[in-house]
C-alpha atoms as a PDB file:
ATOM      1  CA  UNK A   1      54.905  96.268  -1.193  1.00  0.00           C
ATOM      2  CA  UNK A   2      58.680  95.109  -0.606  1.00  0.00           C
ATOM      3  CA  UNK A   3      59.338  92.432  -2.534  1.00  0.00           C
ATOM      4  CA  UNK A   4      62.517  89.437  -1.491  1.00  0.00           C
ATOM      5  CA  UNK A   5      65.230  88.693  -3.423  1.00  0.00           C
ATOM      6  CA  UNK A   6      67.950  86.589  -3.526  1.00  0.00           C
ATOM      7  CA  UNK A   7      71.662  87.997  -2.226  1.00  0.00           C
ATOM      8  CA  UNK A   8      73.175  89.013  -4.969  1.00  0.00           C
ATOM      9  CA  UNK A   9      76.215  87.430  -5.572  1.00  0.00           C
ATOM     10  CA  UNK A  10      79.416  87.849  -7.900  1.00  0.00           C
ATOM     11  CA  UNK A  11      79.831  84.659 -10.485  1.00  0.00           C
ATOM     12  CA  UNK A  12      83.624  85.325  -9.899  1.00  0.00           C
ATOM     13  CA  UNK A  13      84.375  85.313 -13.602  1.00  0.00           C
ATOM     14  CA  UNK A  14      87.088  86.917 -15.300  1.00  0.00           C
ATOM     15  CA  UNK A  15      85.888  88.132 -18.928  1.00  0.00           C
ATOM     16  CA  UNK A  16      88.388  88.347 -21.710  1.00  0.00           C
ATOM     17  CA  UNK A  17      89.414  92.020 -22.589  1.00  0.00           C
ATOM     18  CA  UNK A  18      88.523  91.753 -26.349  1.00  0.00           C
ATOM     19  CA  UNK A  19      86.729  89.180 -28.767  1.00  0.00           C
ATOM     20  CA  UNK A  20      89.326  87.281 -30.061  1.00  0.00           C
ATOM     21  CA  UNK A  21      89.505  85.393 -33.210  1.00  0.00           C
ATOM     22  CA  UNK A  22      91.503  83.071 -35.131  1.00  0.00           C
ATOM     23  CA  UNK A  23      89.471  83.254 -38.165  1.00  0.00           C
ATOM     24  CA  UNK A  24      89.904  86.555 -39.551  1.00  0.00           C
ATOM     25  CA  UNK A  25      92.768  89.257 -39.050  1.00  0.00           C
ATOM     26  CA  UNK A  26      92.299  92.873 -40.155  1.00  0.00           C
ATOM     27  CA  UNK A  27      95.609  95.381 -40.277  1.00  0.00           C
ATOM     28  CA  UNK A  28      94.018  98.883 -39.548  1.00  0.00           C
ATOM     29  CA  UNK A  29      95.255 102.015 -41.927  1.00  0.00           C
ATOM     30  CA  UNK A  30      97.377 104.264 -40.521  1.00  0.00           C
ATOM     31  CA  UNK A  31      95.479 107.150 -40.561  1.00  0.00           C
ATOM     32  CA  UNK A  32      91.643 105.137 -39.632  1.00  0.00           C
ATOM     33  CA  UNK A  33      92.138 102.302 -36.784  1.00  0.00           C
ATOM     34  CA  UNK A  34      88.272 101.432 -37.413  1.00  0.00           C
ATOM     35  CA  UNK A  35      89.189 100.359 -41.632  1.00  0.00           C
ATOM     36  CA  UNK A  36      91.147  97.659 -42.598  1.00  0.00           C
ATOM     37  CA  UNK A  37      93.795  98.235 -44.837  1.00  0.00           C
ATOM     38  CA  UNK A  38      94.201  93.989 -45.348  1.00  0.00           C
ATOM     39  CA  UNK A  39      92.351  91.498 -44.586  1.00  0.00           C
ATOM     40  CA  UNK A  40      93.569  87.675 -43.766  1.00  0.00           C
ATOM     41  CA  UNK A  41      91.770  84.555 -43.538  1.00  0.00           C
ATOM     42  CA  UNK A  42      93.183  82.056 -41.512  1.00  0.00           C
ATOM     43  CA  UNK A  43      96.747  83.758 -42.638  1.00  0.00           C
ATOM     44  CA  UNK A  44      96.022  83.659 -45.634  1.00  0.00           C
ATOM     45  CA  UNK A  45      95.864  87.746 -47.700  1.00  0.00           C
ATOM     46  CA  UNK A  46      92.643  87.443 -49.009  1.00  0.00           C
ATOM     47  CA  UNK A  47      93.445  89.841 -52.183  1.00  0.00           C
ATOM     48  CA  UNK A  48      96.059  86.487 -52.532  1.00  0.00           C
ATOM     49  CA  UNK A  49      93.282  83.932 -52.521  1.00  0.00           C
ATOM     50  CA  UNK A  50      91.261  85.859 -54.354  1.00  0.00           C
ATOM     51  CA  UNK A  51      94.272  86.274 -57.685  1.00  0.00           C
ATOM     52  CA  UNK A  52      94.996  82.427 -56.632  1.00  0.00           C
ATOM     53  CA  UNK A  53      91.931  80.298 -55.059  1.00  0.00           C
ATOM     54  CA  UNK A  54      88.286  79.723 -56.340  1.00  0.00           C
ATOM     55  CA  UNK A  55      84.937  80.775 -53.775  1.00  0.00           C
ATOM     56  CA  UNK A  56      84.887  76.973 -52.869  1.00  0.00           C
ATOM     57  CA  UNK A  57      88.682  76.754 -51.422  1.00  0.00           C
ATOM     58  CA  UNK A  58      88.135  80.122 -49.387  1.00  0.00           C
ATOM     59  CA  UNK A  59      84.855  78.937 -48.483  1.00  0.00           C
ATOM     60  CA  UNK A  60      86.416  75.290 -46.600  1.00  0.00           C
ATOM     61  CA  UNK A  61      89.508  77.796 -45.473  1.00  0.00           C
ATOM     62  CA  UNK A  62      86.737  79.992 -43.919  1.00  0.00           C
ATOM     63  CA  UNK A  63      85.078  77.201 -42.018  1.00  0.00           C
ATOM     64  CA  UNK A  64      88.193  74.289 -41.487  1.00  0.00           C
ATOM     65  CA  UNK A  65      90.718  76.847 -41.135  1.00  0.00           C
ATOM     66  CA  UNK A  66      93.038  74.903 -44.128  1.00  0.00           C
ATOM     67  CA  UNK A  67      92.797  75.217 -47.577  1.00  0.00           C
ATOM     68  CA  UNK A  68      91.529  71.791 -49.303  1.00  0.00           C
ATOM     69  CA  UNK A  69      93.731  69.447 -51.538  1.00  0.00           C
ATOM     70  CA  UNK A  70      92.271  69.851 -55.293  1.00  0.00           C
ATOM     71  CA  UNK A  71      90.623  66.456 -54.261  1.00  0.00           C
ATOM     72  CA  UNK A  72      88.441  67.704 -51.464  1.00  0.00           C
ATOM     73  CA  UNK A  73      87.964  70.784 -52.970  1.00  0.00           C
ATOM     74  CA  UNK A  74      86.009  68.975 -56.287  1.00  0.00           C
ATOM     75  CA  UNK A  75      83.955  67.306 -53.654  1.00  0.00           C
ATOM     76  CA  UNK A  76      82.582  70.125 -51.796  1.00  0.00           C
ATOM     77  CA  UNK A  77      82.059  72.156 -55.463  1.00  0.00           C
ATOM     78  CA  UNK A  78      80.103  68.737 -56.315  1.00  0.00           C
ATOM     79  CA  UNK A  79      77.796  68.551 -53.207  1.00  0.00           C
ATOM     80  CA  UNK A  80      77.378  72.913 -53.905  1.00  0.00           C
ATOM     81  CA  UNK A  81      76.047  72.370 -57.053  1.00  0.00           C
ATOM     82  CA  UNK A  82      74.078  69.273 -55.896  1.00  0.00           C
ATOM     83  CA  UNK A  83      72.838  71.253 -52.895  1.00  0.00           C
ATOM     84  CA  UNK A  84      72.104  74.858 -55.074  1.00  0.00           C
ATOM     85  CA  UNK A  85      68.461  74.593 -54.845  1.00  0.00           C
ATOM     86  CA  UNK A  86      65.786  72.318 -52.782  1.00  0.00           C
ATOM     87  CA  UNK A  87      62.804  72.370 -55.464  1.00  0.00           C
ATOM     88  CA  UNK A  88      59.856  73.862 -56.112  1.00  0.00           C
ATOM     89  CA  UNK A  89      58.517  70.638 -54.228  1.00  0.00           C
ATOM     90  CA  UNK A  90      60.284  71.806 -50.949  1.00  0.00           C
ATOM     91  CA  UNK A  91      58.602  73.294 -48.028  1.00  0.00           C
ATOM     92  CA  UNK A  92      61.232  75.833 -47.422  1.00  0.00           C
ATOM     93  CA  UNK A  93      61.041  76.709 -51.445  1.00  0.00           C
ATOM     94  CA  UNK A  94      56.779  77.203 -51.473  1.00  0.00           C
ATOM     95  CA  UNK A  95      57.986  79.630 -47.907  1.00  0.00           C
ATOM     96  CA  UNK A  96      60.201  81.758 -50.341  1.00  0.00           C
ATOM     97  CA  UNK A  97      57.893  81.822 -53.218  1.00  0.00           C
ATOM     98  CA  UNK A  98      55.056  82.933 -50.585  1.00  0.00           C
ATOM     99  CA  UNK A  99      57.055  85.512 -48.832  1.00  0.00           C
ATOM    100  CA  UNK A 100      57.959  86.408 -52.686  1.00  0.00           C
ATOM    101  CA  UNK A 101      54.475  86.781 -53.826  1.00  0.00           C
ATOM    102  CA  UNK A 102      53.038  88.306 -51.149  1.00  0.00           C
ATOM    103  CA  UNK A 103      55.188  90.854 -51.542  1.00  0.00           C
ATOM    104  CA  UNK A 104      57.072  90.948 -48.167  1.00  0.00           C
ATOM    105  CA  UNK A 105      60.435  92.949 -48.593  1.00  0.00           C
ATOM    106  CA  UNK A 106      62.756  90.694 -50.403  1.00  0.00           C
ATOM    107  CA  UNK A 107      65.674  90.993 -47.834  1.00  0.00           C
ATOM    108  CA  UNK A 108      63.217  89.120 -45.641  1.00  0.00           C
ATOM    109  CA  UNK A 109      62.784  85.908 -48.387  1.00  0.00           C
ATOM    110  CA  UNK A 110      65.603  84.208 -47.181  1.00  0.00           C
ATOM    111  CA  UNK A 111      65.231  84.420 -43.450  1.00  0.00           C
ATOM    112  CA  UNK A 112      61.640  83.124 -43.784  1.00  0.00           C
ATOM    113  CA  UNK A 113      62.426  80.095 -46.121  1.00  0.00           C
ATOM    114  CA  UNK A 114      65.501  79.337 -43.830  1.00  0.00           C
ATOM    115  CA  UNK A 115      63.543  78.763 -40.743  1.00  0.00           C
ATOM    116  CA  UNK A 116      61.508  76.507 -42.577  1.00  0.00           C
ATOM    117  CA  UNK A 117      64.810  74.772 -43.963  1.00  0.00           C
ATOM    118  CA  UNK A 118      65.656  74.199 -40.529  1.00  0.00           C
ATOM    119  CA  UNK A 119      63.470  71.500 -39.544  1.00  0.00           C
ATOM    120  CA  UNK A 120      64.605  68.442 -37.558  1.00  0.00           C
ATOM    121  CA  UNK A 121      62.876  65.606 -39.810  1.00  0.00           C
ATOM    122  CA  UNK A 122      65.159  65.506 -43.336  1.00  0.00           C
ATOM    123  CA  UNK A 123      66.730  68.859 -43.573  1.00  0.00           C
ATOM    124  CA  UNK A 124      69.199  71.154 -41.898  1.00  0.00           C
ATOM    125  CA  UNK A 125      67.946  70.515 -38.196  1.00  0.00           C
ATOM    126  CA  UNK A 126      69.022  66.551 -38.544  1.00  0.00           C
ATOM    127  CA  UNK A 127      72.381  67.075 -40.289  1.00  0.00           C
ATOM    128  CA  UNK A 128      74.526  67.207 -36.400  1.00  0.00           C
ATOM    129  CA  UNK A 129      72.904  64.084 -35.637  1.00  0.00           C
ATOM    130  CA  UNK A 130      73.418  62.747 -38.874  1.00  0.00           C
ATOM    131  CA  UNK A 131      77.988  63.548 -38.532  1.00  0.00           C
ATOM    132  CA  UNK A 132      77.326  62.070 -35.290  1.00  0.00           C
ATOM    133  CA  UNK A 133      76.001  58.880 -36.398  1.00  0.00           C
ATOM    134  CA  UNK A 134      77.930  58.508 -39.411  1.00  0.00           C
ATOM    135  CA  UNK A 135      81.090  58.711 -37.529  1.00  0.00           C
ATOM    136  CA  UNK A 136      79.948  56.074 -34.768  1.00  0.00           C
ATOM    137  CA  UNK A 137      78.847  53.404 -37.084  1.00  0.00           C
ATOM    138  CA  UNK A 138      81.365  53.864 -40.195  1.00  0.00           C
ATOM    139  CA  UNK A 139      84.030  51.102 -38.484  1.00  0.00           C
ATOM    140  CA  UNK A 140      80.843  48.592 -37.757  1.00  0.00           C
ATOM    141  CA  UNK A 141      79.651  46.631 -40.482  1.00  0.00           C
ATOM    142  CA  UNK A 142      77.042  48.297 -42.548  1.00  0.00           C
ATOM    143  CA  UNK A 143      74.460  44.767 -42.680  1.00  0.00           C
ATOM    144  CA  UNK A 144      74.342  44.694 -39.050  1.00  0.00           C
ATOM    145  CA  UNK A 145      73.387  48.447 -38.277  1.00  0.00           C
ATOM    146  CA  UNK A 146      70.813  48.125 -40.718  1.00  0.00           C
ATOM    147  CA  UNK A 147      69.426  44.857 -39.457  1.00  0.00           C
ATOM    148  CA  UNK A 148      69.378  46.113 -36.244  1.00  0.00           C
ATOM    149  CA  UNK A 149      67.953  49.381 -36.564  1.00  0.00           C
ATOM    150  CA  UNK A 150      64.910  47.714 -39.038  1.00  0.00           C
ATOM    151  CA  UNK A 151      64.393  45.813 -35.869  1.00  0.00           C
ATOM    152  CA  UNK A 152      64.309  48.759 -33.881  1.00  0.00           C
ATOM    153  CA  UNK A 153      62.319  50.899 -36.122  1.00  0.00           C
ATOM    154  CA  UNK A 154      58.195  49.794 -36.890  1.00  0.00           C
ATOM    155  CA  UNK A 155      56.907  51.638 -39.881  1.00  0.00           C
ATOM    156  CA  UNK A 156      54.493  54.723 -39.077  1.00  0.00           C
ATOM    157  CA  UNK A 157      50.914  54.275 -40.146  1.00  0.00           C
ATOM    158  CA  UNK A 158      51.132  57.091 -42.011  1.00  0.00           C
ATOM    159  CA  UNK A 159      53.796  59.522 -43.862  1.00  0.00           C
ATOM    160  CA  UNK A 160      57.612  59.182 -43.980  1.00  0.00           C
ATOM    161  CA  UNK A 161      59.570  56.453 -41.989  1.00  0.00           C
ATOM    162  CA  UNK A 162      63.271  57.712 -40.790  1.00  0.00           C
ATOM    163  CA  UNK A 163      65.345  54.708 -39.777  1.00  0.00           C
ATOM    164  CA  UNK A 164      68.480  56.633 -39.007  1.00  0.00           C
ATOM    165  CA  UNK A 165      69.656  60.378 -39.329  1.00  0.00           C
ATOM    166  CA  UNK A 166      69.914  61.428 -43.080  1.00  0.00           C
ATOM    167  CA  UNK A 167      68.581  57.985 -44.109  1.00  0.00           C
ATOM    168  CA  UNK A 168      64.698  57.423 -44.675  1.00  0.00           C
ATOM    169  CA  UNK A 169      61.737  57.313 -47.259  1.00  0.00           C
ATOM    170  CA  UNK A 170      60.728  60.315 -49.512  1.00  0.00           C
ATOM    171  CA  UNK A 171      57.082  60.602 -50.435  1.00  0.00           C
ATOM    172  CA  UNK A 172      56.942  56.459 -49.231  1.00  0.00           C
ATOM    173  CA  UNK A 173      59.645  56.007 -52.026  1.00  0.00           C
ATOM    174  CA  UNK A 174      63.790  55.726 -51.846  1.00  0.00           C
ATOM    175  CA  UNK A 175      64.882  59.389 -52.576  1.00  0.00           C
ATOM    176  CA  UNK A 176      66.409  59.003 -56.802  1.00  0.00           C
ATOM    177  CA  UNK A 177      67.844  62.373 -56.469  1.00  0.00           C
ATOM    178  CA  UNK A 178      69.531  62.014 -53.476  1.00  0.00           C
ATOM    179  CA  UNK A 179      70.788  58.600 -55.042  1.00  0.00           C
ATOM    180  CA  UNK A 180      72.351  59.975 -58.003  1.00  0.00           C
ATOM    181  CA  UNK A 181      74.360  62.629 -55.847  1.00  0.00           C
ATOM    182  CA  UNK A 182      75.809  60.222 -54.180  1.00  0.00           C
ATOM    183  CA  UNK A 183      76.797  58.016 -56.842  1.00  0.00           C
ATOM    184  CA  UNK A 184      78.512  61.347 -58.243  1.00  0.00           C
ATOM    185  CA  UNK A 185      80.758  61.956 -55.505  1.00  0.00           C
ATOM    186  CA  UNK A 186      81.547  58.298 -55.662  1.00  0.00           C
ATOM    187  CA  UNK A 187      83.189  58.824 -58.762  1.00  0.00           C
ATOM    188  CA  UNK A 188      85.254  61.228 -57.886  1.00  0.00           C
ATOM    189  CA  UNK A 189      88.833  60.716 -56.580  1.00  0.00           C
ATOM    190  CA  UNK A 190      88.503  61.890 -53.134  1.00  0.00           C
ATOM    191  CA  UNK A 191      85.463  60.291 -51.799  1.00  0.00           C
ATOM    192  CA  UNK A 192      85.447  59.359 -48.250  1.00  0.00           C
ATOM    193  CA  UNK A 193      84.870  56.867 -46.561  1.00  0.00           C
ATOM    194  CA  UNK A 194      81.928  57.802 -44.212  1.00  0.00           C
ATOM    195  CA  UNK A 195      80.296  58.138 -47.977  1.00  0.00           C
ATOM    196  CA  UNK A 196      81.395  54.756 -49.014  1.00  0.00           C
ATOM    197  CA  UNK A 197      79.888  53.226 -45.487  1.00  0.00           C
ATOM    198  CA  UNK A 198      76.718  55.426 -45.874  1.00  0.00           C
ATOM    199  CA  UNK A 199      76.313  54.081 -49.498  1.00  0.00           C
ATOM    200  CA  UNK A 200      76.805  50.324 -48.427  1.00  0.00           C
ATOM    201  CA  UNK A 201      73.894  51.202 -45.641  1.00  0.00           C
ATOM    202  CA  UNK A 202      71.779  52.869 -47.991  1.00  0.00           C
ATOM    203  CA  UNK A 203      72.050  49.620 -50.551  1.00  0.00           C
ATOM    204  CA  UNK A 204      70.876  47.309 -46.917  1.00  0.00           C
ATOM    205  CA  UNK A 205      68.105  49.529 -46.317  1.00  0.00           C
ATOM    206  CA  UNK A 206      66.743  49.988 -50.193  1.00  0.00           C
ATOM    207  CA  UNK A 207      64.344  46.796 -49.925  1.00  0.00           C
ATOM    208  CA  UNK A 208      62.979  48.728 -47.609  1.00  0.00           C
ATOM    209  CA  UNK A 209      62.013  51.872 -49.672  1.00  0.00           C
ATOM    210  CA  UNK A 210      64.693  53.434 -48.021  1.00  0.00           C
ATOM    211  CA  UNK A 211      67.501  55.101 -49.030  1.00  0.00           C
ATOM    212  CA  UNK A 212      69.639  58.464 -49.196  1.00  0.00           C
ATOM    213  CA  UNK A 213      67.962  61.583 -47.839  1.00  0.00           C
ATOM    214  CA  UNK A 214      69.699  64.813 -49.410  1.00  0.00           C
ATOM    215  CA  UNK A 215      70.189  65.620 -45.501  1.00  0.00           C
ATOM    216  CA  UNK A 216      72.105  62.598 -45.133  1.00  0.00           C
ATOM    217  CA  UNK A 217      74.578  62.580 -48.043  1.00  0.00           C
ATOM    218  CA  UNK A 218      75.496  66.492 -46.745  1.00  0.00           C
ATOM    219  CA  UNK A 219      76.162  64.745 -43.651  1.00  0.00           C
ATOM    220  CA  UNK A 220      78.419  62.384 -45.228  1.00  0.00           C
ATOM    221  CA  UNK A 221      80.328  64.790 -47.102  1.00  0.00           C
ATOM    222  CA  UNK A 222      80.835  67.015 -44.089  1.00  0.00           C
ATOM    223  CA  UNK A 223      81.993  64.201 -41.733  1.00  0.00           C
ATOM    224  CA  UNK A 224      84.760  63.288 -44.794  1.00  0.00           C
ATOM    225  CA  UNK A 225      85.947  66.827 -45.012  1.00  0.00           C
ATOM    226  CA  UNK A 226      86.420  67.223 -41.301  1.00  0.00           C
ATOM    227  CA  UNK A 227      83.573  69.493 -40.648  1.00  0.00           C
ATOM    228  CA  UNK A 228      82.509  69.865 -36.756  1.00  0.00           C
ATOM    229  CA  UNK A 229      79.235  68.004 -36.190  1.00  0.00           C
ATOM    230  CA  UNK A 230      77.474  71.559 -34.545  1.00  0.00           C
ATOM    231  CA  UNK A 231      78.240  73.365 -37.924  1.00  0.00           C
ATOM    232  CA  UNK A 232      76.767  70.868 -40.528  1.00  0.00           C
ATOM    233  CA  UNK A 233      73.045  72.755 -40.066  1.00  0.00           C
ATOM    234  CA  UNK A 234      74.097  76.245 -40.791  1.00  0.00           C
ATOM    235  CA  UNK A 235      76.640  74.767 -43.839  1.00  0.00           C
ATOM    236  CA  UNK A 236      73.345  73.057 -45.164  1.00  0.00           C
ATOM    237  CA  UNK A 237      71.229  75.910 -44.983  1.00  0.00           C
ATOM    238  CA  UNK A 238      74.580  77.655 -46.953  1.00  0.00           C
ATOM    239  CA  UNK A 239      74.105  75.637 -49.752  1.00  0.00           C
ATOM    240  CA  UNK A 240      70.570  75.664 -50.418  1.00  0.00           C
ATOM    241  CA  UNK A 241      70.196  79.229 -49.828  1.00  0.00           C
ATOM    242  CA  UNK A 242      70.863  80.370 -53.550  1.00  0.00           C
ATOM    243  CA  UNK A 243      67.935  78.422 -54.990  1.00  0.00           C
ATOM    244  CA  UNK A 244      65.427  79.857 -52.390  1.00  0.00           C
ATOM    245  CA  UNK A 245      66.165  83.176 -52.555  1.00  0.00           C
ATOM    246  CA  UNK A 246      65.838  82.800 -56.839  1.00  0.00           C
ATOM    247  CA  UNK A 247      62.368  80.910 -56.560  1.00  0.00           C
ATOM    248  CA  UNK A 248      61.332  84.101 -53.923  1.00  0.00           C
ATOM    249  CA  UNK A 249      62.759  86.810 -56.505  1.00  0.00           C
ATOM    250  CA  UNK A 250      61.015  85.113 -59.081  1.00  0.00           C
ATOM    251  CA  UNK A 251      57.602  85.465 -58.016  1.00  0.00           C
ATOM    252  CA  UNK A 252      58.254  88.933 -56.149  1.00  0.00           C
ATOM    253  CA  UNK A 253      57.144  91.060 -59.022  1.00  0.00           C
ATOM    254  CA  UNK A 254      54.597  88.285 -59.930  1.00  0.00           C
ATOM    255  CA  UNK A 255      50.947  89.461 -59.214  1.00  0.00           C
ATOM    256  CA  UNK A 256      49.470  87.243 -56.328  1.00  0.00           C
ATOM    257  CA  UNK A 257      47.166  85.741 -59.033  1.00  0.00           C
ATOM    258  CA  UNK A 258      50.481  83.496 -60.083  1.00  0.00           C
ATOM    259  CA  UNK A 259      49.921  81.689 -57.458  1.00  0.00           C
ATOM    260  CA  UNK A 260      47.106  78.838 -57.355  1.00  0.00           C
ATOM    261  CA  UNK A 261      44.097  79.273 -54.859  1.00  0.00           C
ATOM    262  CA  UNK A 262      41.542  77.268 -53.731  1.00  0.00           C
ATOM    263  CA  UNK A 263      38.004  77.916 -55.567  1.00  0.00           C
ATOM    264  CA  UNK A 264      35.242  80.075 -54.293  1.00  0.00           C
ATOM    265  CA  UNK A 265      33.163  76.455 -54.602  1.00  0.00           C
ATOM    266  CA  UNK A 266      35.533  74.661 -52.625  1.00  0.00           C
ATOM    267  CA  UNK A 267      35.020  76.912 -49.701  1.00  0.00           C
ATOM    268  CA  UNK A 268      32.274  75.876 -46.868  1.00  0.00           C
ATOM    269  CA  UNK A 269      30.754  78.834 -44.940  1.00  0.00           C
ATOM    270  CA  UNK A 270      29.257  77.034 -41.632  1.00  0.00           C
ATOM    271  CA  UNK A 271      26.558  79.112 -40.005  1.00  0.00           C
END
């Protein structure tokens, strides 16, 4: 049977020669072109940064392509630590500690609970949308974009209500957690102003039972340190990675009997 295509046709495109990067350059060794004999970042000799710089200022140099003053740097160490680990509460944690458990290869615990991480409704999947917003409304006056927006927004029936990106209930309740990391990085020199708008919203919206989602303040942070909107998600799931791969190690040499199941009585057999 002959079958009809389309003409094929060239797309006219001229492809670079090589991948080119401005992040990274390697000098090969003389006598190997395929090892690196030094390494920069950005320009910067990375056996330098690492006699000279803590993880956090190569980490911003890695992604902004400039080292941080001392004041930005404290505020991305701050939202690290207040990042570090999700909860045992978390979705994305119970994924690790069931991928840990069950006694899938631990290389894989990560991967699985990161997926989950990246969901659209308060974690890593919401955190573009949430620069995006932040950065639109921080010159408008924080009253009126919450007036507006409870206008907008009718409660759900049931579960969660999300009035804007990174800004919502928690379990029905204002978020104390997320609260208390923000009134941190308040307190520290170099807080920004898209967190000092976002905390002025959050304070319009509280009567509400809504407040600071931990999505949210990461999206603050980011839009104060100049981080591009597309690469808050991945930085997000950065930060919380430590504390689900350590809640998945911790149960991987755990018998599955650590884990709680459902009763033999609760179970209904229909015939």
């Amino acid at each position: 049977m002959k079958h009809e295509h389309d003409e094929v046709r060239s797309r006219n495109e001229s492809f670079s020669d090589r991948v080119v990067t401005r992040i990274w350059d390697e000098e090969p060794c003389p006598d190997n072109p395929y090892l690196a004999n030094t390494n920069r970042c950005h320009g910067y000799d990375l056996v330098e940064l690492m006699e000279k710089r803590s993880f956090v200022d190569v980490f911003y140099l890695l992604f902004r392509g400039e080292l941080p003053t001392p004041e930005e740097s404290k505020i991305l160490e701050t939202l690290m630590i207040g990042l570090i680990n999700p909860g045992p509460r978390h979705s994305a944690t119970r994924a690790a500690m069931n991928a840990g458990i069950g006694k899938t290869d631990t290389l894989h615990i990560l991967p699985i609970s990161m997926m989950v991480l990246g969901g659209a409704f308060a974690d890593a999947g919401v955190i573009e949308e949430g620069i995006r917003f932040l950065r639109k409304q921080r010159r408008n006056d924080p009253s009126e974009v919450a007036g507006r927006l409870l206008k907008e927004s009718e409660p759900p029936t049931e579960g969660d209500r999300i009035l804007a990106p990174g800004f919502g209930s928690l379990y029905g309740s204002v978020d104390p957690y997320s609260k208390n990391l923000v009134n941190t990085i308040l307190e520290l020199p170099g807080a920004g102003p898209v967190v000092c708008w976002g905390a002025s919203f959050a304070n319009e919206i509280q009567s509400n039972n809504l407040g600071w989602l931990r999505a949210g303040v990461a999206a603050a942070v980011f839009a104060d340190l100049g981080f591009q909107p597309r690469a808050g998600g991945g930085l997000f799931q950065l930060l919380n990675a430590p504390g689900l791969l350590a809640h998945g190690l911790e149960l991987a040499n755990k018998p599955i009997t650590a884990m709680p199941f459902i009763a033999d009585d609760h179970y209904v057999i229909e015939s």
